[in-house]
N, C-alpha and C. Protein backbone atom coordinates (compact mmCIF):
# COMPACT_ATOMS: atom_id res chain seq x y z
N UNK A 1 -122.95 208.40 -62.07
CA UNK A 1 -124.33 208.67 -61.77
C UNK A 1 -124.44 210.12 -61.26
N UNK A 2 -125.40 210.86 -61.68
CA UNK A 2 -125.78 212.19 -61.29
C UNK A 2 -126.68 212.02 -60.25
N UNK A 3 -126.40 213.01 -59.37
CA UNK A 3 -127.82 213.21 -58.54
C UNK A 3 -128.22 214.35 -58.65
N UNK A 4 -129.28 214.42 -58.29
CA UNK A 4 -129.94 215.93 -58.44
C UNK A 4 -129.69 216.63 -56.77
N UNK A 5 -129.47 218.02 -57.28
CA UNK A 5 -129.45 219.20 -55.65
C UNK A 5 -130.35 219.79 -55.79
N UNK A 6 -130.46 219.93 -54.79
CA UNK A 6 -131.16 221.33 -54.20
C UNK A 6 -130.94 222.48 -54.34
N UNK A 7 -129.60 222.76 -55.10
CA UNK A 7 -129.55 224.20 -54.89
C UNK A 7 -130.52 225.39 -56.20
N UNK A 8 -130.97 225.95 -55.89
CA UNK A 8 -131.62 226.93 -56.74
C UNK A 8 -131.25 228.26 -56.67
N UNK A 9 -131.77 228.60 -58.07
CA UNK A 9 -131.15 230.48 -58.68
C UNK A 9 -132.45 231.10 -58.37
N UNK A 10 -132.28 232.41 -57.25
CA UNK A 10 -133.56 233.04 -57.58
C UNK A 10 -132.94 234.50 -58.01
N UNK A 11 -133.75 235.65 -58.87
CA UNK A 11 -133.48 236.75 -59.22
C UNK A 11 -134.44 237.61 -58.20
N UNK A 12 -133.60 238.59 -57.78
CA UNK A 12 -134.56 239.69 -57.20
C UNK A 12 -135.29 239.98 -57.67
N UNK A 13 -136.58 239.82 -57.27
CA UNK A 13 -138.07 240.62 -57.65
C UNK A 13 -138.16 242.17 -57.34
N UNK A 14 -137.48 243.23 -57.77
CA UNK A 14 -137.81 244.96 -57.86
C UNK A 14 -138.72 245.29 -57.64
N UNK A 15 -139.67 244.50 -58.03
CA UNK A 15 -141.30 245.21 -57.62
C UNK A 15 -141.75 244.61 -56.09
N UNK A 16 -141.03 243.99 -55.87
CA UNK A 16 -141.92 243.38 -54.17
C UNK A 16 -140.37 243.55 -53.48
N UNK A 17 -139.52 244.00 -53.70
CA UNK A 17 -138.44 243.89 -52.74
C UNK A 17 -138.10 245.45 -52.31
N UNK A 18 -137.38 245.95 -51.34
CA UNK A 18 -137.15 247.07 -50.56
C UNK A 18 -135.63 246.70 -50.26
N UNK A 19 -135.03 248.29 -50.42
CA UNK A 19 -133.68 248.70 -49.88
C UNK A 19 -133.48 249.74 -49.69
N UNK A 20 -134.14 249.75 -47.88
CA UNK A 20 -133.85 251.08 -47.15
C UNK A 20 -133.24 251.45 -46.31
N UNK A 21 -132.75 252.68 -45.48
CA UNK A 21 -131.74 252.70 -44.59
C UNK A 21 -131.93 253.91 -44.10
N UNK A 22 -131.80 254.05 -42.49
CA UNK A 22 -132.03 255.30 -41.98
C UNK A 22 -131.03 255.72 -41.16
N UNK A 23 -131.07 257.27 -41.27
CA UNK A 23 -129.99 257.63 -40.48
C UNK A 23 -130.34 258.85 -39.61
N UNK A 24 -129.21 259.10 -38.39
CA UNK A 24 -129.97 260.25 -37.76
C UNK A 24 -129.66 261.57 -38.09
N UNK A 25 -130.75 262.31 -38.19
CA UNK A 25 -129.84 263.83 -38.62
C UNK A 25 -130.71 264.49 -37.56
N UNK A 26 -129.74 265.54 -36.96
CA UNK A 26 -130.21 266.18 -35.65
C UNK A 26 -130.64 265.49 -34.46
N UNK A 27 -132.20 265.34 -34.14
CA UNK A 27 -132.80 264.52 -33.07
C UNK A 27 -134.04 263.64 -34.08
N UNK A 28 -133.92 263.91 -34.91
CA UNK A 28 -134.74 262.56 -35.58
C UNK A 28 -133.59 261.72 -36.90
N UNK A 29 -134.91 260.78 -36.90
CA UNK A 29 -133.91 259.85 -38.23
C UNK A 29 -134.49 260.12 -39.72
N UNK A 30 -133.50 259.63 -40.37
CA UNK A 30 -133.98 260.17 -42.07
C UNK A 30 -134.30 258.97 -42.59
N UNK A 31 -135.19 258.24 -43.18
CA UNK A 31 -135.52 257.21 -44.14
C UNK A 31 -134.89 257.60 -45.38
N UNK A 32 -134.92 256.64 -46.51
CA UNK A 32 -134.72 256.64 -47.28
C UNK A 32 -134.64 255.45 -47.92
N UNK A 33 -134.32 254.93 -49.47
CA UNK A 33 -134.30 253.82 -49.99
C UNK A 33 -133.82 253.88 -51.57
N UNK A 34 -133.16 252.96 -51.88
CA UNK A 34 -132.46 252.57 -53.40
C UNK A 34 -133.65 251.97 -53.86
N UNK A 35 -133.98 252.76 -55.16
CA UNK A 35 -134.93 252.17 -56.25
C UNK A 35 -134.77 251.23 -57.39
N UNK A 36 -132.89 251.58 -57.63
CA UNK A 36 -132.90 250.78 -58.65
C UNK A 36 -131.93 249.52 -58.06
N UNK A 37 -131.81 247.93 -58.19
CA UNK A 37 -131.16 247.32 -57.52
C UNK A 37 -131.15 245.62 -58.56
N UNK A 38 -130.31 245.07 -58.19
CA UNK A 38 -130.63 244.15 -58.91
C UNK A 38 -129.80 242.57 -58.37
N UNK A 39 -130.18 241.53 -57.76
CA UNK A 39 -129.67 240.60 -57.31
C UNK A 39 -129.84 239.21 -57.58
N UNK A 40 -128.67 238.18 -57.37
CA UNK A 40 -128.91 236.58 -57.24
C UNK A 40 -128.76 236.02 -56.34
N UNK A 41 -129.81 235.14 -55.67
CA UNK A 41 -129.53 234.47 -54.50
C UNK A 41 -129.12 232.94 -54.96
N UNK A 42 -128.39 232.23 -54.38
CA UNK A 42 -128.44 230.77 -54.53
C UNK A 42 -128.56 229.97 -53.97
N UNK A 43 -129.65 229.08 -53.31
CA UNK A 43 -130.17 228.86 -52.23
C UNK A 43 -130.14 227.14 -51.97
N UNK A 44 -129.04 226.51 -51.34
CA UNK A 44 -128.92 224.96 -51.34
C UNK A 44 -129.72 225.14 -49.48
N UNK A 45 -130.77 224.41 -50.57
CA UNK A 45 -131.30 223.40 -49.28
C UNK A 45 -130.95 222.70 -48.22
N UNK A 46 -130.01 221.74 -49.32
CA UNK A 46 -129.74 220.59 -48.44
C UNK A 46 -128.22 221.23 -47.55
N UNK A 47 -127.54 221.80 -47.92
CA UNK A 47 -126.01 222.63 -47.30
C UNK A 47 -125.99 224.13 -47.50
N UNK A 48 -126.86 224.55 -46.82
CA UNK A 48 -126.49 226.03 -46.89
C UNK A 48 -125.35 227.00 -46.53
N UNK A 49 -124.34 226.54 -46.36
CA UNK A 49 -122.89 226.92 -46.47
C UNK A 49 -122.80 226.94 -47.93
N UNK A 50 -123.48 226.41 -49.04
CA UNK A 50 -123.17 226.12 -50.55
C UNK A 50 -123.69 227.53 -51.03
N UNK A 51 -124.92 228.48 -50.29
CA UNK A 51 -125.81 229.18 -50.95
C UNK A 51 -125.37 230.49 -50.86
N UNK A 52 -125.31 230.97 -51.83
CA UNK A 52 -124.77 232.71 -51.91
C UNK A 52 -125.59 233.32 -52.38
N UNK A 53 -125.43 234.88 -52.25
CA UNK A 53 -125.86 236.22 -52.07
C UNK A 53 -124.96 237.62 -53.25
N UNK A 54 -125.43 237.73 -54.36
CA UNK A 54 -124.77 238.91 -55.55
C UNK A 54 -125.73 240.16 -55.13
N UNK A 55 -125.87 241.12 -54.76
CA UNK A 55 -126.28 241.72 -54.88
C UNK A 55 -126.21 243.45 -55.35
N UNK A 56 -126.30 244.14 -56.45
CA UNK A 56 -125.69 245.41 -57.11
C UNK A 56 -127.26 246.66 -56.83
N UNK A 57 -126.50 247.28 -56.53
CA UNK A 57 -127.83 248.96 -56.10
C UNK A 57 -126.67 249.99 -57.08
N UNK A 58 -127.80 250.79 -57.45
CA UNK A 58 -127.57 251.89 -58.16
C UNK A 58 -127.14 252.77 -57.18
N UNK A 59 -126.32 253.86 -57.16
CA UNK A 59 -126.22 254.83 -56.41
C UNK A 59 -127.03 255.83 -56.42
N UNK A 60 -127.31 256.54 -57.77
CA UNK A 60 -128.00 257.27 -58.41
C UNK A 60 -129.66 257.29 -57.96
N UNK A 61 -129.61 255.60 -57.48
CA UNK A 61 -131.54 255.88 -57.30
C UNK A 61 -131.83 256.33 -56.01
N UNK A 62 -130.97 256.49 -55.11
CA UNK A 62 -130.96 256.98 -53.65
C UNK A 62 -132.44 257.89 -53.48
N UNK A 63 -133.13 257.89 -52.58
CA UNK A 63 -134.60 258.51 -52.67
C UNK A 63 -134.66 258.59 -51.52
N UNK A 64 -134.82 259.93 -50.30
CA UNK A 64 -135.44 260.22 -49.29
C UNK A 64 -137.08 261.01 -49.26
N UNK A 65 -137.39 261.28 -50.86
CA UNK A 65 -138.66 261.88 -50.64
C UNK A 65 -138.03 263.40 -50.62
N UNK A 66 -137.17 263.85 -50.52
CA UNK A 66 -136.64 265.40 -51.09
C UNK A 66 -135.50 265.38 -52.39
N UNK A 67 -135.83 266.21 -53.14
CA UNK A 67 -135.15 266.12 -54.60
C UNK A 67 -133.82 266.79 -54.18
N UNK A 68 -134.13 267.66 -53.27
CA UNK A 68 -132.66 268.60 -52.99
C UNK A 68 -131.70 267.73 -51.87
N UNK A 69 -131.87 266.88 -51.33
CA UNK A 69 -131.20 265.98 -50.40
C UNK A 69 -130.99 265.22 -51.10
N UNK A 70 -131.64 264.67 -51.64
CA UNK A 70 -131.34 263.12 -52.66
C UNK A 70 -129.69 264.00 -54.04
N UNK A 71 -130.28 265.38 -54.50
CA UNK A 71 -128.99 265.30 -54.91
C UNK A 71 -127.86 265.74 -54.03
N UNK A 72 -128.30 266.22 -53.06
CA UNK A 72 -126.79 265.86 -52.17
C UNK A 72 -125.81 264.78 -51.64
N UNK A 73 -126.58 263.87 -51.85
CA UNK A 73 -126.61 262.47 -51.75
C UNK A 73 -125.74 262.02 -52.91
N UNK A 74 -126.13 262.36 -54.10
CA UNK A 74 -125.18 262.28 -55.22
C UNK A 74 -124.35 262.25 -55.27
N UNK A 75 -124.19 263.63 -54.94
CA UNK A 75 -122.86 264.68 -55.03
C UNK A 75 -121.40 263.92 -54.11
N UNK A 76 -120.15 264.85 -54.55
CA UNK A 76 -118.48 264.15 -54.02
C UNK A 76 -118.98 264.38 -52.47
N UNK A 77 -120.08 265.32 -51.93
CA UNK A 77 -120.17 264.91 -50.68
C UNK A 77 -120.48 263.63 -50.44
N UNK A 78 -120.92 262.80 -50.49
CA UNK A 78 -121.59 261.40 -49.89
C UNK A 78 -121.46 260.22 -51.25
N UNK A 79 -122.34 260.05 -52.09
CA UNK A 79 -122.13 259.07 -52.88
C UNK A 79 -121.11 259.02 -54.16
N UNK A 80 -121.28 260.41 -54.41
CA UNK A 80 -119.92 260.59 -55.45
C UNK A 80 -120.18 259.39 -56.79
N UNK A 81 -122.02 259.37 -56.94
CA UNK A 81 -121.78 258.57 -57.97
C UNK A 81 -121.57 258.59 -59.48
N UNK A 82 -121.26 259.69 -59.91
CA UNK A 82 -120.26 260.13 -61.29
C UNK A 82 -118.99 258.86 -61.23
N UNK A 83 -118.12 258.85 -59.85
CA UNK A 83 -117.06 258.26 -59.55
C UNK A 83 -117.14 256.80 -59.08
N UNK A 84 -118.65 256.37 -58.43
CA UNK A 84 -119.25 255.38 -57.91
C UNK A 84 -119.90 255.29 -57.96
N UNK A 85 -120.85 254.50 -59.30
CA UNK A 85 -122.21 254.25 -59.83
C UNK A 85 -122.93 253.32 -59.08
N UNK A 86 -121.94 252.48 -58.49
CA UNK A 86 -122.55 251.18 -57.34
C UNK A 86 -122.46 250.71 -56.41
N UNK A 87 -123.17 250.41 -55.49
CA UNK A 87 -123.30 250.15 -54.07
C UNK A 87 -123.25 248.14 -54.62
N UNK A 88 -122.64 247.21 -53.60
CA UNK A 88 -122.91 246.11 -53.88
C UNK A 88 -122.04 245.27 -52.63
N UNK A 89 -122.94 243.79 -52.41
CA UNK A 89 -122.46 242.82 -51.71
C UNK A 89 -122.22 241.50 -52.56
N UNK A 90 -121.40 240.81 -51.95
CA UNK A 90 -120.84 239.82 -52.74
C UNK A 90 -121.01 238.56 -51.10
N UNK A 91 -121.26 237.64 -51.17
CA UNK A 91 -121.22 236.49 -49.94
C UNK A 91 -120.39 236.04 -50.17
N UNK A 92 -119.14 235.66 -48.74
CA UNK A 92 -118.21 234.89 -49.21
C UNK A 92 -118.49 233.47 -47.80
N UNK A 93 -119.78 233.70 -47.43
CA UNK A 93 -119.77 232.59 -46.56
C UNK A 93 -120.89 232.86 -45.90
N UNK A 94 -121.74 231.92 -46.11
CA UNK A 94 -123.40 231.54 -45.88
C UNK A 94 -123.80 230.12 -44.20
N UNK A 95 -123.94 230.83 -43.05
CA UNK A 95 -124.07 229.65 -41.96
C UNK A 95 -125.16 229.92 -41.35
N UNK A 96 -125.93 228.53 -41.30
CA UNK A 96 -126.98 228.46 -40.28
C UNK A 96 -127.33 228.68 -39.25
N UNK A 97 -128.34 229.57 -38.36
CA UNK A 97 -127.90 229.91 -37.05
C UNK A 97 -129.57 229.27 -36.46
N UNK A 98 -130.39 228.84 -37.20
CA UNK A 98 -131.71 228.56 -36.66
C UNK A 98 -132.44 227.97 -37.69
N UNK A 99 -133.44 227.22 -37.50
CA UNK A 99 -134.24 226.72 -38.53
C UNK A 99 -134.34 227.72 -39.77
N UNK A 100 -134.49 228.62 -39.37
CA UNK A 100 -135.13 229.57 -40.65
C UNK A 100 -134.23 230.99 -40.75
N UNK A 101 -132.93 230.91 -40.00
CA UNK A 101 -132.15 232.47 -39.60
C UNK A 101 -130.63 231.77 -40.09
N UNK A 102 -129.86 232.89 -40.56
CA UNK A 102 -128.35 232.36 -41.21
C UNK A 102 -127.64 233.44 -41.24
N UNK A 103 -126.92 233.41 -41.03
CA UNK A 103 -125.52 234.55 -40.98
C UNK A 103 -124.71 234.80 -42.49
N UNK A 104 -125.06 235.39 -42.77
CA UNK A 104 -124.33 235.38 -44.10
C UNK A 104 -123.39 236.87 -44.23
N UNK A 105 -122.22 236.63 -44.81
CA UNK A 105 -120.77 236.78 -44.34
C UNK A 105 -120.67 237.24 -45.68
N UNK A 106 -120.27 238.44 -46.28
CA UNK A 106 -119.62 239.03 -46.95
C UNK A 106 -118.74 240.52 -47.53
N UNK A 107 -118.51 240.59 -48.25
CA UNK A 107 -118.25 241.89 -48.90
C UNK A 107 -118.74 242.84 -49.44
N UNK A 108 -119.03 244.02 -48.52
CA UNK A 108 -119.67 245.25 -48.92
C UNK A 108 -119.55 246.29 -49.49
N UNK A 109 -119.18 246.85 -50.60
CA UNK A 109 -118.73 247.95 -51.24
C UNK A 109 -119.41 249.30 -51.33
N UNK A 110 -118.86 250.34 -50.65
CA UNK A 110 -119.84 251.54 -50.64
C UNK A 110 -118.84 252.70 -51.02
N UNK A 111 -119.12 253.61 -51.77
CA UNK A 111 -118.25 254.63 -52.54
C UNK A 111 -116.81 254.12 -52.74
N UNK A 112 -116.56 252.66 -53.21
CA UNK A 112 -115.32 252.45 -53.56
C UNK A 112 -114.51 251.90 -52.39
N UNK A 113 -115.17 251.85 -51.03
CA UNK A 113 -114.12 250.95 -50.01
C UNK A 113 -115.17 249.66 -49.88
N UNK A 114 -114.03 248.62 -49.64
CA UNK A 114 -114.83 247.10 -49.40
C UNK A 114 -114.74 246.74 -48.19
N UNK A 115 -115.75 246.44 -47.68
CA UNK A 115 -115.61 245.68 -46.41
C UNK A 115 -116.21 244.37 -45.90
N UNK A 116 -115.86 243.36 -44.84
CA UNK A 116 -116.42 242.44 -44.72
C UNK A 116 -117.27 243.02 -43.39
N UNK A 117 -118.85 242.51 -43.81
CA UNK A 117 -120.31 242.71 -42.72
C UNK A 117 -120.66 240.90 -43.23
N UNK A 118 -121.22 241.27 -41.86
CA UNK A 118 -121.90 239.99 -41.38
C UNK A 118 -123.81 240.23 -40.68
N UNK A 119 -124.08 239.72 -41.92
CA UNK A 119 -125.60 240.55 -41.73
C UNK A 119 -126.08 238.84 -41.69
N UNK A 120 -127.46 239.16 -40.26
CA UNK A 120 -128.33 238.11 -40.19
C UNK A 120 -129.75 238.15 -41.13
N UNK A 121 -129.77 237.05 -41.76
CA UNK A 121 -130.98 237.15 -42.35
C UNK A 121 -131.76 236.39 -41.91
N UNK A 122 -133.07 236.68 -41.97
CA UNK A 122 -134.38 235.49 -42.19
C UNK A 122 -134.74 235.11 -43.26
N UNK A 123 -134.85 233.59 -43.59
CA UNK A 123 -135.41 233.02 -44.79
C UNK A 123 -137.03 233.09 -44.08
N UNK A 124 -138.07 233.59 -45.10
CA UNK A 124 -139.66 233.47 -44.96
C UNK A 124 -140.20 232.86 -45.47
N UNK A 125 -139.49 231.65 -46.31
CA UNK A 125 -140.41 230.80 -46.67
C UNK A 125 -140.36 230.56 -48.48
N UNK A 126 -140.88 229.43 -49.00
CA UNK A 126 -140.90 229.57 -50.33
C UNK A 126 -142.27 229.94 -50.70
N UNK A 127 -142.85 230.24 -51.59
CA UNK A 127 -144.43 230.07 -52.03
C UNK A 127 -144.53 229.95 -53.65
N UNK A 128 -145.56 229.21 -54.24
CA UNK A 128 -145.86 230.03 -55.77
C UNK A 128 -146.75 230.93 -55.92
N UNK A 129 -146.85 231.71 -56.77
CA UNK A 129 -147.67 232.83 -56.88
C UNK A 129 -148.48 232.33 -57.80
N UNK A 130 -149.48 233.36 -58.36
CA UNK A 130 -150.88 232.67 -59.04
C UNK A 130 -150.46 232.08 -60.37
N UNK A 131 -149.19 232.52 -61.04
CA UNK A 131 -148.57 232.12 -62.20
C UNK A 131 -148.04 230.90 -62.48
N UNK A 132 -147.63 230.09 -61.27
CA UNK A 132 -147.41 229.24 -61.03
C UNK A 132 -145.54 229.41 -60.89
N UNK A 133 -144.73 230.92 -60.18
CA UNK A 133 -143.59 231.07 -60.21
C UNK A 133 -143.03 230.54 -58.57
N UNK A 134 -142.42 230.24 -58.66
CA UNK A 134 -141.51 229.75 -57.27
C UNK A 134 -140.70 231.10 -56.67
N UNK A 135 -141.15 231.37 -55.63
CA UNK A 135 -140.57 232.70 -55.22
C UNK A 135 -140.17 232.34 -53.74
N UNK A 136 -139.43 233.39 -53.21
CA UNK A 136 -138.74 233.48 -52.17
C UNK A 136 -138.88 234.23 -51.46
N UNK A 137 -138.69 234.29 -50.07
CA UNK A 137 -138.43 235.65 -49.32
C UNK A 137 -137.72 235.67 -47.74
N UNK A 138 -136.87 237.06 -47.92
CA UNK A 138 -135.40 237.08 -47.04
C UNK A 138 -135.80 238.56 -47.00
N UNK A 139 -135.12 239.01 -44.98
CA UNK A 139 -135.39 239.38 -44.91
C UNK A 139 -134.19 240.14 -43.78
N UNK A 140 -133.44 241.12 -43.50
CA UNK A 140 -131.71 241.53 -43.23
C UNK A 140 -132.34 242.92 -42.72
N UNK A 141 -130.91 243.12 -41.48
CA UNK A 141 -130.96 244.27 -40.78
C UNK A 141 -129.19 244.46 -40.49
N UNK A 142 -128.67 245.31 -40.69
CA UNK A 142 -127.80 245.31 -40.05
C UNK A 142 -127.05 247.27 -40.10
N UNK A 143 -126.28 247.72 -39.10
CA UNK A 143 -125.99 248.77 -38.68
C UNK A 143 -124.64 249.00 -39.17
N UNK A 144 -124.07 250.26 -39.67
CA UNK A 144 -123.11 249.71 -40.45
C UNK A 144 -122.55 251.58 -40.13
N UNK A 145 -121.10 251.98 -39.99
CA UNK A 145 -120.26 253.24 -40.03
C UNK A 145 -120.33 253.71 -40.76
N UNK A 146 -121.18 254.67 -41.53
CA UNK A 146 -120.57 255.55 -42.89
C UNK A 146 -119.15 255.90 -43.02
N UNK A 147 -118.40 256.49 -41.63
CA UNK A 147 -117.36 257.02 -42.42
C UNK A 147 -116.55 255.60 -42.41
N UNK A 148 -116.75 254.55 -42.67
CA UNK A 148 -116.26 253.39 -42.34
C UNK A 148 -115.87 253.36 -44.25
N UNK A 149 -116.93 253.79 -44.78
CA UNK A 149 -116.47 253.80 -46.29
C UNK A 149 -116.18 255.03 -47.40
N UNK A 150 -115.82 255.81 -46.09
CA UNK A 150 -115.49 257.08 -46.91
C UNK A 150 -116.51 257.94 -47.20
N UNK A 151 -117.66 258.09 -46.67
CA UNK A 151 -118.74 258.95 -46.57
C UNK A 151 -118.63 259.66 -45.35
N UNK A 152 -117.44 260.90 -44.72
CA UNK A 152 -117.57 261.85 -43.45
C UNK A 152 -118.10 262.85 -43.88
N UNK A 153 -118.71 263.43 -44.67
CA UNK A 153 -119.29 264.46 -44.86
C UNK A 153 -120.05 264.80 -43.67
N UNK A 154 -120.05 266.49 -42.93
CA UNK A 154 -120.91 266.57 -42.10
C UNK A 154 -121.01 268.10 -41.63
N UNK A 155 -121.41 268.23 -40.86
CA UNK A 155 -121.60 269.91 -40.21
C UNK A 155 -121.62 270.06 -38.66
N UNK A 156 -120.79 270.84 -38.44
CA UNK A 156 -121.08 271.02 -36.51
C UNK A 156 -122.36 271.53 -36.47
N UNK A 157 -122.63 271.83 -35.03
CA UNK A 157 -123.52 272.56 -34.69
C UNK A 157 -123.31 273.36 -33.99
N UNK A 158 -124.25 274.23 -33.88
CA UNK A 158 -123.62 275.39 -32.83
C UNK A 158 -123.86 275.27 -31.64
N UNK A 159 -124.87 273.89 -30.96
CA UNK A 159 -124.78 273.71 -29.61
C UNK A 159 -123.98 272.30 -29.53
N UNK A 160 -123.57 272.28 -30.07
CA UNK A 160 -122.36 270.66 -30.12
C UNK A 160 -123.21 269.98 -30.93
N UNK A 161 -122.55 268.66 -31.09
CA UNK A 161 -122.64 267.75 -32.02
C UNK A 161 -122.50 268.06 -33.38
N UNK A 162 -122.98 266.66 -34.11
CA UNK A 162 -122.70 266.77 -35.62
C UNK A 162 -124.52 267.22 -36.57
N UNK A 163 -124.62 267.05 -37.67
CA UNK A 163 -126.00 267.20 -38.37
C UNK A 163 -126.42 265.86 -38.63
N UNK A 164 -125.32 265.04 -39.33
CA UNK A 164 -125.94 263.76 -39.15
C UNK A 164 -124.89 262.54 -38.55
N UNK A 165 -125.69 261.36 -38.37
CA UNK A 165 -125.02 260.45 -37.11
C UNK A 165 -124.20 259.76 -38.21
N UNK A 166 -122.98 258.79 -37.46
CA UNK A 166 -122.34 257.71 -38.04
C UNK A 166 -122.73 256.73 -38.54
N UNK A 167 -124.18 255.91 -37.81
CA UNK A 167 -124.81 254.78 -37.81
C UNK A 167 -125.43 254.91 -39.14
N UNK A 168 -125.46 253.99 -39.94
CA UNK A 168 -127.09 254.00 -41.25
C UNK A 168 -127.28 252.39 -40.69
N UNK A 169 -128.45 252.53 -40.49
CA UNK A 169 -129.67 251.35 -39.99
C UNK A 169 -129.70 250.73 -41.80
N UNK A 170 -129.59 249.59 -42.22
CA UNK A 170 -129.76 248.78 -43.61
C UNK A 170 -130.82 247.99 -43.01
N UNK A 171 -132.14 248.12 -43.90
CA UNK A 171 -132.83 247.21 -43.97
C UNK A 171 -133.30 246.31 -45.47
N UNK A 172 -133.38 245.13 -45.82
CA UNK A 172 -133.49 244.48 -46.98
C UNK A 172 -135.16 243.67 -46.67
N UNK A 173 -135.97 243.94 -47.63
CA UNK A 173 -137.00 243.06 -48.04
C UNK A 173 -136.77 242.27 -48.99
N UNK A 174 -136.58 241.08 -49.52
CA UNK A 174 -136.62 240.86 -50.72
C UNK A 174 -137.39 239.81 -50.85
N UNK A 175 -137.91 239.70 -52.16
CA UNK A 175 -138.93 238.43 -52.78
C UNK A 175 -137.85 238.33 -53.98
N UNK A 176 -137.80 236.92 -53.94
CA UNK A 176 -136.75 236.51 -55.38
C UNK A 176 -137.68 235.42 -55.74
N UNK A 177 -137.93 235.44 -57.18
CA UNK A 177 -138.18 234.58 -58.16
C UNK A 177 -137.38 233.16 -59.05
N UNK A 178 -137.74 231.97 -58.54
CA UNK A 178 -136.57 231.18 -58.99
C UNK A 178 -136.32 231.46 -61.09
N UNK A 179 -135.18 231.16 -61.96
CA UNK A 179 -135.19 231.84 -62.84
C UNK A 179 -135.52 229.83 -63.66
């Protein structure tokens, strides 16, 4: 006998989802955000330890709103994406921490080093939209070392310190569409 699960495929929605991240340079912070991105969530209801997280970003779409920073950004200084076309997380372990909040546990890849982060998310809920599509939405923060993945690029200053900080602030919007 079969039973039916709960678990469901949703695809990132690009047009309603966000992947931005700020960092400090000098005494203020820099925004910025990946345009091009593309992900699967898998979302068991009933055991969410079952439900995982694919998620792949372009390097290339990196966007602060300056053309001459964004290609520095490119460049073997920082993203080196000739050599590293992709930024990406992989879940290797999904746990409940609140009705609607979960810890999800995986592998982060940034210019070619992997690491395990443990980013909290919020689930926001399911809804359908006027089409009658089943959509999703999650919602992640977490603080993370650049030179932790091989991004030290930097500059002294001439009254001390560096030009820009260690920290990049990750923030994730996403709306996923069940497929």
């Amino acid at each position: 006998m079969t039973t039916a699960t709960a678990t469901r495929t949703f695809s990132v929605d690009k047009a309603h989802s966000e992947t931005a991240f700020q960092v400090r340079h000098l005494v203020t912070r820099v925004r910025g955000r990946f345009n091009d991105f593309e992900g699967t969530i898998e979302v068991d209801e009933e055991n969410p330890a079952g439900s995982s997280v694919e998620v792949t970003i372009q390097a290339a779409s990196v966007d602060t709103s300056q053309p001459d920073r964004d290609a520095h950004l490119r460049s073997a200084d920082f993203f080196s994406v000739e050599q590293f076309p992709t930024l990406s997380f992989k879940s290797t372990g999904v746990a409940a921490r609140g009705s609607d909040t979960y810890q999800v546990t995986g592998d982060l890849t940034i210019h070619g080093v992997t690491r395990q982060v443990v980013v909290p998310v919020t689930f926001l809920g399911f809804a359908k939209d006027p089409w009658g599509n089943l959509r999703a939405g999650f919602e992640a923060e977490l603080t993370i070392n650049r030179k932790d993945y091989g991004l030290t690029w930097n500059a002294a200053l001439e009254t001390g310190g560096f030009l820009v900080g260690d920290e990049v602030k990750i923030s994730l919007s996403v709306q996923a569409i069940a497929k």
